[in-house]
N, C-alpha and C. Protein backbone atom coordinates (compact mmCIF):
# COMPACT_ATOMS: atom_id res chain seq x y z
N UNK A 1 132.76 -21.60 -151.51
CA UNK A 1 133.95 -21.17 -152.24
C UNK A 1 135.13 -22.01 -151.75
N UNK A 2 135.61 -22.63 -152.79
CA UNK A 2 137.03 -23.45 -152.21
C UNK A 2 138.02 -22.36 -151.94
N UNK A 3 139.11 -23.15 -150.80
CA UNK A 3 140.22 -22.41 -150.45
C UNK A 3 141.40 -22.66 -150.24
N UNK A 4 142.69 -22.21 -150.35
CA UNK A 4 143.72 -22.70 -150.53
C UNK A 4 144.60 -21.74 -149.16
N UNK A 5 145.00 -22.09 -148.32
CA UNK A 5 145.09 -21.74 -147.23
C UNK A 5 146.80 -21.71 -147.54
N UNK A 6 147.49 -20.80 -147.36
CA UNK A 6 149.08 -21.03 -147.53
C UNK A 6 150.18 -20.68 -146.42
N UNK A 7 149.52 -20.58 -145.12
CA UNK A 7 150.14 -20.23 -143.87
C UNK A 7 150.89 -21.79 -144.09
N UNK A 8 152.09 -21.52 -143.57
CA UNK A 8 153.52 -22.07 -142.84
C UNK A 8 154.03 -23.13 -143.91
N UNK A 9 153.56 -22.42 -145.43
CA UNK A 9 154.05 -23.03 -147.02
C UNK A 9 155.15 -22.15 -147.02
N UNK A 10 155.97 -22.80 -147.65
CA UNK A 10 157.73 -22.17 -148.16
C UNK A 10 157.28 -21.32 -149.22
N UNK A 11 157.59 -20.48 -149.39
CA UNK A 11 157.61 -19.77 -150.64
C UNK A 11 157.55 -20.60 -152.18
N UNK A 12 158.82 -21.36 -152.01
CA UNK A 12 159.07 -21.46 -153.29
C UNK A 12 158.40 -23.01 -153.56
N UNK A 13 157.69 -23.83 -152.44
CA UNK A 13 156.71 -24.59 -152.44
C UNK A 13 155.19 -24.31 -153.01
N UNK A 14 155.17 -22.73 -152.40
CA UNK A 14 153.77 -22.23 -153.11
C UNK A 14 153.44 -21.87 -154.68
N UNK A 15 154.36 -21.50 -155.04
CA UNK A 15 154.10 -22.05 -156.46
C UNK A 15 153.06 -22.56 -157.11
N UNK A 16 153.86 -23.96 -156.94
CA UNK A 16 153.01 -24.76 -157.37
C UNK A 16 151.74 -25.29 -156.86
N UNK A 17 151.90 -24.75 -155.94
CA UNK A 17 150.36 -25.56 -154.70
C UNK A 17 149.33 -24.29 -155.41
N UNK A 18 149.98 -23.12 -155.96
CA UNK A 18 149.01 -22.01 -156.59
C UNK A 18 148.96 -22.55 -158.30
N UNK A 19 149.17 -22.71 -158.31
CA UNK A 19 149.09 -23.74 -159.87
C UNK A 19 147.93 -24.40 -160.10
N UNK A 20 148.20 -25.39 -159.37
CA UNK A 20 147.62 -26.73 -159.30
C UNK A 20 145.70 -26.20 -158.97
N UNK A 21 145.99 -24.86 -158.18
CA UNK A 21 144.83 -24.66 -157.36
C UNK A 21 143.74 -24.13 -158.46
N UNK A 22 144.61 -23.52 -158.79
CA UNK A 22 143.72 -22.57 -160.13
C UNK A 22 143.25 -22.99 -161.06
N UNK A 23 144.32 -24.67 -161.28
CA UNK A 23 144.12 -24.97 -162.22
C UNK A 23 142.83 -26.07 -162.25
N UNK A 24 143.18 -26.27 -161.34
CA UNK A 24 141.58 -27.44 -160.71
C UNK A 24 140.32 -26.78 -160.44
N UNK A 25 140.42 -25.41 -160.19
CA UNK A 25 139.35 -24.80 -159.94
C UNK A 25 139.05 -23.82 -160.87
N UNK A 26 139.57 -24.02 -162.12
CA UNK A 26 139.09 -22.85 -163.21
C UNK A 26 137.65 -22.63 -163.73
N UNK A 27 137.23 -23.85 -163.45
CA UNK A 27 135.64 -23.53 -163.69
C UNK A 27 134.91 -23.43 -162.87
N UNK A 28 135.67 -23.31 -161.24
CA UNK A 28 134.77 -23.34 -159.99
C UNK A 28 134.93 -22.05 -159.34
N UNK A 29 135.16 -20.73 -160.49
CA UNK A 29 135.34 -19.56 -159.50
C UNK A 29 134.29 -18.92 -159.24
N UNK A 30 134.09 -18.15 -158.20
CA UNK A 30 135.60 -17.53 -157.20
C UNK A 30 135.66 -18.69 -156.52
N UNK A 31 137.37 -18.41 -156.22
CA UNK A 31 137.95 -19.43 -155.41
C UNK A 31 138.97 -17.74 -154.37
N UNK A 32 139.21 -18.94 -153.17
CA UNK A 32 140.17 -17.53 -152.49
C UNK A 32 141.35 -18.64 -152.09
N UNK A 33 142.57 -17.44 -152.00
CA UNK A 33 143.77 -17.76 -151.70
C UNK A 33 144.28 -16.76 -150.40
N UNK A 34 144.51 -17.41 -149.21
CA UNK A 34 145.09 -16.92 -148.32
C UNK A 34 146.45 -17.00 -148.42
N UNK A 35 147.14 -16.11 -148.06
CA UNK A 35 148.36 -15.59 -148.35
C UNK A 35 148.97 -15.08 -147.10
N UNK A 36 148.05 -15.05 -145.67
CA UNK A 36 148.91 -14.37 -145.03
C UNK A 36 149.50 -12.66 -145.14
N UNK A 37 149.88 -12.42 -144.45
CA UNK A 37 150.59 -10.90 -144.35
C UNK A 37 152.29 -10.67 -145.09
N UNK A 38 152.62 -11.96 -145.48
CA UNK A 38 153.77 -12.35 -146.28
C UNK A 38 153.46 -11.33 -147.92
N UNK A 39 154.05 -10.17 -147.76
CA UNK A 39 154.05 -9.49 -149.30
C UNK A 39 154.70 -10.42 -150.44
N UNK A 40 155.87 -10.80 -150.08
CA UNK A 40 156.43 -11.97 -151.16
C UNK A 40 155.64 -13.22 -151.45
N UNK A 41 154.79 -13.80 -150.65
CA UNK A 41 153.63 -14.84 -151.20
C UNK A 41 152.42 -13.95 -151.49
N UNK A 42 151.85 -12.93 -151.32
CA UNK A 42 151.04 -12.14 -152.27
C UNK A 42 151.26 -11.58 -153.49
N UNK A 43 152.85 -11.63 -153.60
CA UNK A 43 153.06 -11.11 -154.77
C UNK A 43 153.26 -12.38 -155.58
N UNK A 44 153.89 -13.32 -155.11
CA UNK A 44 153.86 -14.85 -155.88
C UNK A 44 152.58 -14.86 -156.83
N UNK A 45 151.31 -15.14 -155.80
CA UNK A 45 149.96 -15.24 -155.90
C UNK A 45 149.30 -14.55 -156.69
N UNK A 46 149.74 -13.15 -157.03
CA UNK A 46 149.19 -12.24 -157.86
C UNK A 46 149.67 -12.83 -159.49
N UNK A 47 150.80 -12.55 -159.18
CA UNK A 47 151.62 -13.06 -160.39
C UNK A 47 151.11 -13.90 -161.45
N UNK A 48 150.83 -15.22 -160.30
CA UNK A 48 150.29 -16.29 -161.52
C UNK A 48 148.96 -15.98 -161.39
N UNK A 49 147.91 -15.61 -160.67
CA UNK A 49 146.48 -15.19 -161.21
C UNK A 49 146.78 -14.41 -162.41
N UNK A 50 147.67 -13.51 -162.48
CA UNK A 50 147.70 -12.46 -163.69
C UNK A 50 147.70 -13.53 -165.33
N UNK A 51 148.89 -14.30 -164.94
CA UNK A 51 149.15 -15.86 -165.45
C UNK A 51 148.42 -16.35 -166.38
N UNK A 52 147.35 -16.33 -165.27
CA UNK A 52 145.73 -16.85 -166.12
C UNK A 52 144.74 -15.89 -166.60
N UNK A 53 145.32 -14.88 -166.41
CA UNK A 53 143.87 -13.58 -167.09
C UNK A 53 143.00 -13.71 -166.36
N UNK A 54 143.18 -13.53 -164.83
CA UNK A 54 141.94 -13.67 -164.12
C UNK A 54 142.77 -12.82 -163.29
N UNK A 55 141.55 -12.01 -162.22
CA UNK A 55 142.04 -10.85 -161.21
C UNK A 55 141.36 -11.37 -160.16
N UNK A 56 142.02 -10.46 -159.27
CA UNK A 56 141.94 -10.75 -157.54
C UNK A 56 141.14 -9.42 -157.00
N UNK A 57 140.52 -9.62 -155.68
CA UNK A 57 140.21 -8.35 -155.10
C UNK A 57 140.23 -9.14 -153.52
N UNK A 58 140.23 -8.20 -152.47
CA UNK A 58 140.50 -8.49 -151.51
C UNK A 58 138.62 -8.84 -150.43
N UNK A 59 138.87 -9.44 -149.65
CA UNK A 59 137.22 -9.93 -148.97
C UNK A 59 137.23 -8.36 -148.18
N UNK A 60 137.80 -8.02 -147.79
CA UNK A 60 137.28 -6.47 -147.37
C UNK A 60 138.36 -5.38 -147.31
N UNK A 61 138.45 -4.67 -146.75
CA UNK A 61 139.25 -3.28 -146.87
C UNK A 61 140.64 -3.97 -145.43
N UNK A 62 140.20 -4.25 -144.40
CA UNK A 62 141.10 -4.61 -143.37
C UNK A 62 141.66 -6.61 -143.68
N UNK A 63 141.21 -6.97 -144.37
CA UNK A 63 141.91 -8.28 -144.75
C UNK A 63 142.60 -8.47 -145.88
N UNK A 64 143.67 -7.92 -145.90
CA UNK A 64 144.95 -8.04 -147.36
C UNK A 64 146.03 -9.09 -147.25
N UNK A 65 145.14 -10.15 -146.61
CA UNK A 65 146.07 -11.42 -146.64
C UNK A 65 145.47 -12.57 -147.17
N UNK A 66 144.11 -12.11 -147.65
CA UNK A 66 143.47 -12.81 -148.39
C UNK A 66 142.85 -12.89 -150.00
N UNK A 67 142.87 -13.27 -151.09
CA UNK A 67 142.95 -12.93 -152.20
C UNK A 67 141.89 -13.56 -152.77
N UNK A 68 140.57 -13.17 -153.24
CA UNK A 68 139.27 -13.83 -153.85
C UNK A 68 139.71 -13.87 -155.60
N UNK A 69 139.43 -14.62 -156.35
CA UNK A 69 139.97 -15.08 -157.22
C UNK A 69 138.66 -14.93 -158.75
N UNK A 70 138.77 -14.32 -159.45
CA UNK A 70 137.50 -13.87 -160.53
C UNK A 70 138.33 -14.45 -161.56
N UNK A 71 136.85 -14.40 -162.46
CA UNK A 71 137.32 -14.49 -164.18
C UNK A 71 137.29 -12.97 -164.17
N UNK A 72 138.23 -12.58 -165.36
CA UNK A 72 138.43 -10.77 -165.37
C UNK A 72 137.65 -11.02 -166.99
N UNK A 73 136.61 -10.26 -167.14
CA UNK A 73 135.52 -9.91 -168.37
C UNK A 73 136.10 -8.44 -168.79
């Protein structure tokens, strides 16, 4: 599973680095997006997955800084 790692990214840098990611990997999902414990870059992150009509779920119950990336059916 590719990954897009976003520790010690600016906010308003991540963006686009979440763009680009999704967008290169739309036919290679799941893909995951680390996000860190930063609520404002999880909420970035959510945002544009929503973006694309695709949903997120988390790799387990104690890791919510990480975001696995689906087609939503």
């Amino acid at each position: 599973m590719k990954k897009l790692d976003l520790h010690g990214i600016k906010h308003i840098d991540s963006k686009q680095l979440i763009l680009n990611f999704i967008e290169k990997n739309i036919d290679n999902l799941p893909v995951e997006i680390i996000t860190g414990n930063s609520l404002e870059m999880q909420n970035i992150a959510k945002k544009i997955i929503k973006s694309f009509n695709l949903k997120h779920s988390y790799p387990n119950f104690k890791n919510l800084g990480s975001l696995i990336i689906t087609e939503d059916y």
